[in-house]
N, C-alpha and C. Protein backbone atom coordinates (compact mmCIF):
# COMPACT_ATOMS: atom_id res chain seq x y z
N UNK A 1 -4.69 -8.15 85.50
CA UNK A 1 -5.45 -8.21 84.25
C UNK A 1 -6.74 -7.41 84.42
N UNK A 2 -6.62 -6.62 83.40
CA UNK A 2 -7.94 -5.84 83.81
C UNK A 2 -9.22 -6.69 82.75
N UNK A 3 -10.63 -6.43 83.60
CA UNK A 3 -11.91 -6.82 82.69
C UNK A 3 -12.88 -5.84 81.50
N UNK A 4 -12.15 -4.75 81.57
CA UNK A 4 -12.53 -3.92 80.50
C UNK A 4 -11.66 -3.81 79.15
N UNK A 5 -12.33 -4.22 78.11
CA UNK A 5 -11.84 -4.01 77.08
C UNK A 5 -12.24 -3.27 76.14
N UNK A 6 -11.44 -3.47 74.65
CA UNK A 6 -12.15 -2.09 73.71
C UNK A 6 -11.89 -2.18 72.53
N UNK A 7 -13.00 -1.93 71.58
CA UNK A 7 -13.46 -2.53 70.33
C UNK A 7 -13.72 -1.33 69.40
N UNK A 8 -13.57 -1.60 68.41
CA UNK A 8 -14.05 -0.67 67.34
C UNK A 8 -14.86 -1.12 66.52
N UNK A 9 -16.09 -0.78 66.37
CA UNK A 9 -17.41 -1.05 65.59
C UNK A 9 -17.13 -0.23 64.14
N UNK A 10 -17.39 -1.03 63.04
CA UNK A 10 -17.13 0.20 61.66
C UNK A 10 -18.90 -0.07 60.93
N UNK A 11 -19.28 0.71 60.21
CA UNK A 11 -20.23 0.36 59.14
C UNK A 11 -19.37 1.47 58.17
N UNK A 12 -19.60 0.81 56.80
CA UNK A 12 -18.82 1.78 55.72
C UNK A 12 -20.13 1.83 54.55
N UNK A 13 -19.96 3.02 54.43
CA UNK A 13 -20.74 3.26 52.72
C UNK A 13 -20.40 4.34 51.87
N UNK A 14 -20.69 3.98 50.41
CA UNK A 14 -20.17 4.64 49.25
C UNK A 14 -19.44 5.84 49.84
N UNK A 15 -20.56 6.88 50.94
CA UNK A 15 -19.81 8.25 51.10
C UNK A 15 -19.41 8.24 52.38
N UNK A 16 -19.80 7.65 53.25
CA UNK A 16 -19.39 8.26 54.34
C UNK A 16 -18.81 6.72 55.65
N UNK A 17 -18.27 6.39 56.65
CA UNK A 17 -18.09 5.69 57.34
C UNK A 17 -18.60 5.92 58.75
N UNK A 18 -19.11 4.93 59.39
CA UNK A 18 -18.91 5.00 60.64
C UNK A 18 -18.30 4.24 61.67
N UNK A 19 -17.64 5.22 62.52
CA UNK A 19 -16.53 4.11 63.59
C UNK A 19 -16.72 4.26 64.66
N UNK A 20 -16.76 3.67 65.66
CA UNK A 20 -17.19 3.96 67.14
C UNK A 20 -16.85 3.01 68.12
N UNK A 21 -15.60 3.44 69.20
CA UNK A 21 -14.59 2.56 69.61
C UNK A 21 -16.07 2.40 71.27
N UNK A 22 -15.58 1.51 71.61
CA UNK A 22 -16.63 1.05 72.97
C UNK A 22 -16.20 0.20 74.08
N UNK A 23 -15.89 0.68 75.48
CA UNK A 23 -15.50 -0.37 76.28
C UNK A 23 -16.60 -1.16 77.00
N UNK A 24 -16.14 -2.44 77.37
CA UNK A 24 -17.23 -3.42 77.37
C UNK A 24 -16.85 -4.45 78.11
N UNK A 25 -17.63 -4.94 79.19
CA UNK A 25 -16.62 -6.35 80.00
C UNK A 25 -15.90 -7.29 79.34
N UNK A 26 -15.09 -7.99 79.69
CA UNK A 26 -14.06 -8.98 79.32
C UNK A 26 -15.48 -9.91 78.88
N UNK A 27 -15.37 -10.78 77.98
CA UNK A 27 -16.31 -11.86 77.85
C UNK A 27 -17.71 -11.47 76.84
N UNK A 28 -17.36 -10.28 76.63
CA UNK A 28 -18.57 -9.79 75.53
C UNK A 28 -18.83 -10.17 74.21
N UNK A 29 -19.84 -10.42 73.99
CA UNK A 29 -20.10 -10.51 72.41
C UNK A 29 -20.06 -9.75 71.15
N UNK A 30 -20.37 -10.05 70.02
CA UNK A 30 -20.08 -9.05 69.16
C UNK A 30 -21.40 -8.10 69.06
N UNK A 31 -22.23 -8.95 69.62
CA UNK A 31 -24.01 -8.52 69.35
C UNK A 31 -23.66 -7.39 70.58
N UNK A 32 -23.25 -7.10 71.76
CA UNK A 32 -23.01 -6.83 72.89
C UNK A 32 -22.24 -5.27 72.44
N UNK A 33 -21.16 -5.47 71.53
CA UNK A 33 -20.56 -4.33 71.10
C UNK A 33 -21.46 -3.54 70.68
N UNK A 34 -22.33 -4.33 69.27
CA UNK A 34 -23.00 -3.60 68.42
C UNK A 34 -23.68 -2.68 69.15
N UNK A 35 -24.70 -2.98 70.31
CA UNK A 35 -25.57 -2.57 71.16
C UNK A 35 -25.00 -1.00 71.77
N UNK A 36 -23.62 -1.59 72.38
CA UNK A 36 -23.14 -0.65 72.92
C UNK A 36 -22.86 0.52 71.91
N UNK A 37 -22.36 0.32 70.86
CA UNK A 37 -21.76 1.53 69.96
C UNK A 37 -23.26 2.43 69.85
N UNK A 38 -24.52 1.53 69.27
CA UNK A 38 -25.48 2.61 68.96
C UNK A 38 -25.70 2.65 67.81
N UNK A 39 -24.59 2.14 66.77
CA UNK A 39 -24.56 2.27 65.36
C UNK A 39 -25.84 1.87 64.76
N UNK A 40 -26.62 1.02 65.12
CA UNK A 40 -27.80 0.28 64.69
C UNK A 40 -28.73 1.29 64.77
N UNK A 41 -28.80 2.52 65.46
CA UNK A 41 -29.50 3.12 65.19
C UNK A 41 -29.40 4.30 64.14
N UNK A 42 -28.47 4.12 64.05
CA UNK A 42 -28.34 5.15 62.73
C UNK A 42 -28.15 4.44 61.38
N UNK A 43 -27.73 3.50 61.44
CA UNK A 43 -27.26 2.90 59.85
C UNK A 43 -28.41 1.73 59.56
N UNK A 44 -28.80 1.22 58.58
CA UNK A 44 -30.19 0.11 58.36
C UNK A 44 -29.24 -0.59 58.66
N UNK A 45 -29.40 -1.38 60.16
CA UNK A 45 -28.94 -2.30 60.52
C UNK A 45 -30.03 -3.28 60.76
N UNK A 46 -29.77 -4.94 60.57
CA UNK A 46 -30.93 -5.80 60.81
C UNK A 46 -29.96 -7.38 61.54
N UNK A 47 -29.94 -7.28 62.53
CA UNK A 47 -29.40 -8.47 63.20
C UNK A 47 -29.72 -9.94 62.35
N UNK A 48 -30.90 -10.08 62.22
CA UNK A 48 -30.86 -11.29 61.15
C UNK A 48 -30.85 -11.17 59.82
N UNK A 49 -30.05 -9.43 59.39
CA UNK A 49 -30.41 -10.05 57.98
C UNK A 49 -28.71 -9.71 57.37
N UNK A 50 -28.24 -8.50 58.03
CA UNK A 50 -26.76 -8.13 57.88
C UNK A 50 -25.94 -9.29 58.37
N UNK A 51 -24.51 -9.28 57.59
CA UNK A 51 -23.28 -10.35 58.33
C UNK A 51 -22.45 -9.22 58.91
N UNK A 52 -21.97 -10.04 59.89
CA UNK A 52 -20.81 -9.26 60.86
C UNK A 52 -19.37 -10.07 60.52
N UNK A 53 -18.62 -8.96 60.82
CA UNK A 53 -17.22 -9.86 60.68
C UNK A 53 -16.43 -8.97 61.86
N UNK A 54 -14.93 -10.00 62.28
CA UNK A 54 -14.12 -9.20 62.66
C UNK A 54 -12.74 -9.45 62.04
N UNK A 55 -12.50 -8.13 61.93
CA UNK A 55 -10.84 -8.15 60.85
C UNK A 55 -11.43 -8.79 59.46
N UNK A 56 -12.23 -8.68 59.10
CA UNK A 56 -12.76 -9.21 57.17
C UNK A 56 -12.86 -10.99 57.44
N UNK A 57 -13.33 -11.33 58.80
CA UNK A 57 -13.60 -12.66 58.71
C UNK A 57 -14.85 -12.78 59.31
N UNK A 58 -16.14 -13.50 58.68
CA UNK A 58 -16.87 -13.76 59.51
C UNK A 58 -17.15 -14.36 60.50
N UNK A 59 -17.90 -13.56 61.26
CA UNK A 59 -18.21 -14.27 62.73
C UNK A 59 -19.54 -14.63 62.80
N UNK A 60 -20.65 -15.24 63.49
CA UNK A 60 -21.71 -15.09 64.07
C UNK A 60 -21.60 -14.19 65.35
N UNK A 61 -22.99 -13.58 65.89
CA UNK A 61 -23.29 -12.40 67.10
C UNK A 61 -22.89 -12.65 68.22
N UNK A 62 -22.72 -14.13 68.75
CA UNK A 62 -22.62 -14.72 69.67
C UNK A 62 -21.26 -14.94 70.03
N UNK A 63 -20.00 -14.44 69.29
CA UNK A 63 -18.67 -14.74 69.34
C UNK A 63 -18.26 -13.74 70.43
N UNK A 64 -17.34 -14.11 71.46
CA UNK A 64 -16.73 -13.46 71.87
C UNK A 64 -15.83 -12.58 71.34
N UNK A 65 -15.42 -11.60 72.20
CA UNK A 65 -14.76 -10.52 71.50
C UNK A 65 -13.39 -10.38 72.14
N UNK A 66 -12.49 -9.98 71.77
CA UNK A 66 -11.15 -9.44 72.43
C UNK A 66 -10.78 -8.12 72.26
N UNK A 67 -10.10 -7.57 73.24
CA UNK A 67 -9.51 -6.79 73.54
C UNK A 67 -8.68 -6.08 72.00
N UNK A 68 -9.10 -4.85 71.32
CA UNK A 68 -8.40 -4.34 69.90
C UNK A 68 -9.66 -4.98 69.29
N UNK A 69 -10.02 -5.70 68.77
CA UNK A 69 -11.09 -6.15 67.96
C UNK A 69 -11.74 -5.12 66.89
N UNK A 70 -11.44 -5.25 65.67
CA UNK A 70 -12.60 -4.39 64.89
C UNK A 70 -13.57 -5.36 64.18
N UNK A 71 -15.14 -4.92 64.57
CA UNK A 71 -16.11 -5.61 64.42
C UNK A 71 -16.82 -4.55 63.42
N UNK A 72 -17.27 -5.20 61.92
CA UNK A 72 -17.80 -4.81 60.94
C UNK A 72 -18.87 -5.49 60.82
N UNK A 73 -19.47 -4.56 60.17
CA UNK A 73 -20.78 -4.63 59.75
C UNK A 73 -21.14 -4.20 58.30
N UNK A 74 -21.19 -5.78 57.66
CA UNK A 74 -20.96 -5.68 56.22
C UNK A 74 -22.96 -5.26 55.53
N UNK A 75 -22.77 -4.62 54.64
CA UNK A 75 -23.74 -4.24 54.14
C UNK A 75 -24.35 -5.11 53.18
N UNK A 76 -25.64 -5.04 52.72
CA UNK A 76 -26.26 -6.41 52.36
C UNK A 76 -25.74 -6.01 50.53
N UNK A 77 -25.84 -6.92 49.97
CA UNK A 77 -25.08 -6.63 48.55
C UNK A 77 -27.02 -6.58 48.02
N UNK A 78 -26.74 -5.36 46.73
CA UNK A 78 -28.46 -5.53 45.93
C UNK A 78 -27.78 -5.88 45.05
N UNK A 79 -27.13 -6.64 44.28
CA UNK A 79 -26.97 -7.55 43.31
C UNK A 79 -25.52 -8.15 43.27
N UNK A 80 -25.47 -10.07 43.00
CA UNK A 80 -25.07 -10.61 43.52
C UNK A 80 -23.70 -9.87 42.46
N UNK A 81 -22.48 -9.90 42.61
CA UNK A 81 -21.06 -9.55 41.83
C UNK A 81 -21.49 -10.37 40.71
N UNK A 82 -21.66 -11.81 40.34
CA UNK A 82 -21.20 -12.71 39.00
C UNK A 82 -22.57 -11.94 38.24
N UNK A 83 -23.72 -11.61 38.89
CA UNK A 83 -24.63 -11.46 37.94
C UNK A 83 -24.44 -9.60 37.21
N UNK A 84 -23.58 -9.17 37.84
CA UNK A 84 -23.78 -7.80 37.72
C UNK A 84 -22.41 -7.93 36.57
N UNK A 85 -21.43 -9.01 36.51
CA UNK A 85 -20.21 -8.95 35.45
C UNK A 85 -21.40 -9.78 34.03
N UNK A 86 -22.15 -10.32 34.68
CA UNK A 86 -22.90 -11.09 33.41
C UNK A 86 -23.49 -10.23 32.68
N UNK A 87 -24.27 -9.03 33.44
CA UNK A 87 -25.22 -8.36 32.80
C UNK A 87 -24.13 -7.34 31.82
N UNK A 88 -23.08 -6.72 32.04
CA UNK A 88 -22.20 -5.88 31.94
C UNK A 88 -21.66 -6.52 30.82
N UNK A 89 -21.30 -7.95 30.66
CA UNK A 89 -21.25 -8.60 29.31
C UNK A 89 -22.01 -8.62 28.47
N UNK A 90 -23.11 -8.88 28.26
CA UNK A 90 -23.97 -8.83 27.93
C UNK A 90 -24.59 -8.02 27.32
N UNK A 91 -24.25 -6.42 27.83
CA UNK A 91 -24.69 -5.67 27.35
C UNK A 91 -23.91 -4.84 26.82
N UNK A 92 -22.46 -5.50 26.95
CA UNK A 92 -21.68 -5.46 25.35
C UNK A 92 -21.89 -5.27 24.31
């Protein structure tokens, strides 16, 4: 059994995506990936204010990771969905 494994970090927006696969000891976190990919420095990333998920489920930073894993990094919403179908009615 080997202790290196390997993850794919995504951030997605309107135009463009970013993906960035990363090997990382057996036992790593998701905060641990993030670090490693680098992505945080290019995309407005904010550890306490963005949610992470893996596979479209959320996780907290502290979750271990497995081996294939894609770990996302969901972007903060500027207006909530029900209020943006309300306003859109509304202005019917």
């Amino acid at each position: 059994m080997t202790n290196i494994i390997r993850v794919t970090i995504v951030y997605a927006l309107s135009h463009i995506q970013y993906i960035k696969t990363v090997k990382l000891k057996l036992h790593s976190t998701v905060k641990d990936a993030i670090l490693a990919s680098k992505l945080f420095h290019l995309v407005n990333f904010n550890f306490y204010k963005n949610n992470v998920g893996i596979y479209n489920k959320l996780v907290h930073l502290n979750k271990k990771i497995k081996n294939g894993d894609r770990i996302e990094i969901y972007r903060n919403l500027i207006i909530d969905p029900k209020e943006r179908r309300r306003k859109k009615v509304h202005l019917s």
